[in-house]
Protein backbone atom coordinates (compact mmCIF):
# COMPACT_ATOMS: atom_id res chain seq x y z
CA UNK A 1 -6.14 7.47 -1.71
CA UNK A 2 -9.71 9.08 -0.21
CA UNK A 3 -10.62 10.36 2.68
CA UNK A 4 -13.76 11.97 4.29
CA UNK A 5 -12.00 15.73 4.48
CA UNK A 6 -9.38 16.77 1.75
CA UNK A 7 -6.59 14.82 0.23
CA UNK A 8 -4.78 16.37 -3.33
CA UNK A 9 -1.51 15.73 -5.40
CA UNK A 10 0.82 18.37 -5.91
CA UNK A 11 3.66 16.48 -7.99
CA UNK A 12 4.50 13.60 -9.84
CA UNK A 13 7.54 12.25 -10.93
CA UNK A 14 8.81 8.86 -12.28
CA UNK A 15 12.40 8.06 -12.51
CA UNK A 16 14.50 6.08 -15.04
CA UNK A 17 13.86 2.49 -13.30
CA UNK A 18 9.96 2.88 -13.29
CA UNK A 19 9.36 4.09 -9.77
CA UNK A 20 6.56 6.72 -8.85
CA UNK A 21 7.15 9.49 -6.61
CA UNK A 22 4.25 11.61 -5.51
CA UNK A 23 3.49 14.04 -3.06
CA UNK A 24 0.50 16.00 -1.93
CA UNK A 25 -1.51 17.40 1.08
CA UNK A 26 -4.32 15.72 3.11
CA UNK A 27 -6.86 16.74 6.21
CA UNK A 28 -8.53 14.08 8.86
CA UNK A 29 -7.94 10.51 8.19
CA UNK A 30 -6.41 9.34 4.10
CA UNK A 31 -6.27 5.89 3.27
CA UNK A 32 -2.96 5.21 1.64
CA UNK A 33 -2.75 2.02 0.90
CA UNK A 34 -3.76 1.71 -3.20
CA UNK A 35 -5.50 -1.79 -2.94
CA UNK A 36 -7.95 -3.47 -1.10
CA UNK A 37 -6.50 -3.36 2.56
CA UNK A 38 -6.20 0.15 4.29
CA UNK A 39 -2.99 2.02 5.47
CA UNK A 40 -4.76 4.94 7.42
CA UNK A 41 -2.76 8.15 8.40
CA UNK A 42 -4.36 10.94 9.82
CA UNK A 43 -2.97 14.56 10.11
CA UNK A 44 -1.90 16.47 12.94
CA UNK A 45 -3.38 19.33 13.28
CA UNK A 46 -5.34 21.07 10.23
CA UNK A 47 -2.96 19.45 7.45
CA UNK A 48 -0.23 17.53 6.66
CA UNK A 49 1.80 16.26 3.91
CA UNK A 50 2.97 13.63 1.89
CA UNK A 51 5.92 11.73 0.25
CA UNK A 52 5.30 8.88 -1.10
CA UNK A 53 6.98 6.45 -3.18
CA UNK A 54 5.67 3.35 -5.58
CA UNK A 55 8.18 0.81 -6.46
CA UNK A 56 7.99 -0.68 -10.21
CA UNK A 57 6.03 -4.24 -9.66
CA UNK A 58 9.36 -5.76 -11.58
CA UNK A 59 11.42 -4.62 -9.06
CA UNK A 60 9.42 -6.68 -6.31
CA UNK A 61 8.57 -9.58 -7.85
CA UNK A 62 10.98 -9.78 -10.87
């Protein structure tokens, strides 16, 4: 993630199957997306937050 304004994790969890579970708070415009290509969101209003969830690699490609 990165932005020009604020972005921050709150919480982090990971459950039994490998799967990453995160959220957070962000200001302005956050790229999302971890790699090189670019899933913008940008808040509404001062703040937002965010839910996000990472699927094990295993589990997509086996």
């Amino acid at each position: 993630m990165g932005g020009a304004e604020f972005d921050f994790g709150i919480s982090v969890e990971v459950d039994a199957a490998g799967n990453v579970y995160t959220t957070g708070a962000f200001s302005g415009t956050v790229d999302f997306d971890p790699g090189v290509g670019a899933s913008n969101l940008t808040s509404f209003g001062s703040s937002d937050i965010y839910v996000s969830n990472w699927i094990h690699p295993e589990i997509l490609f086996g």
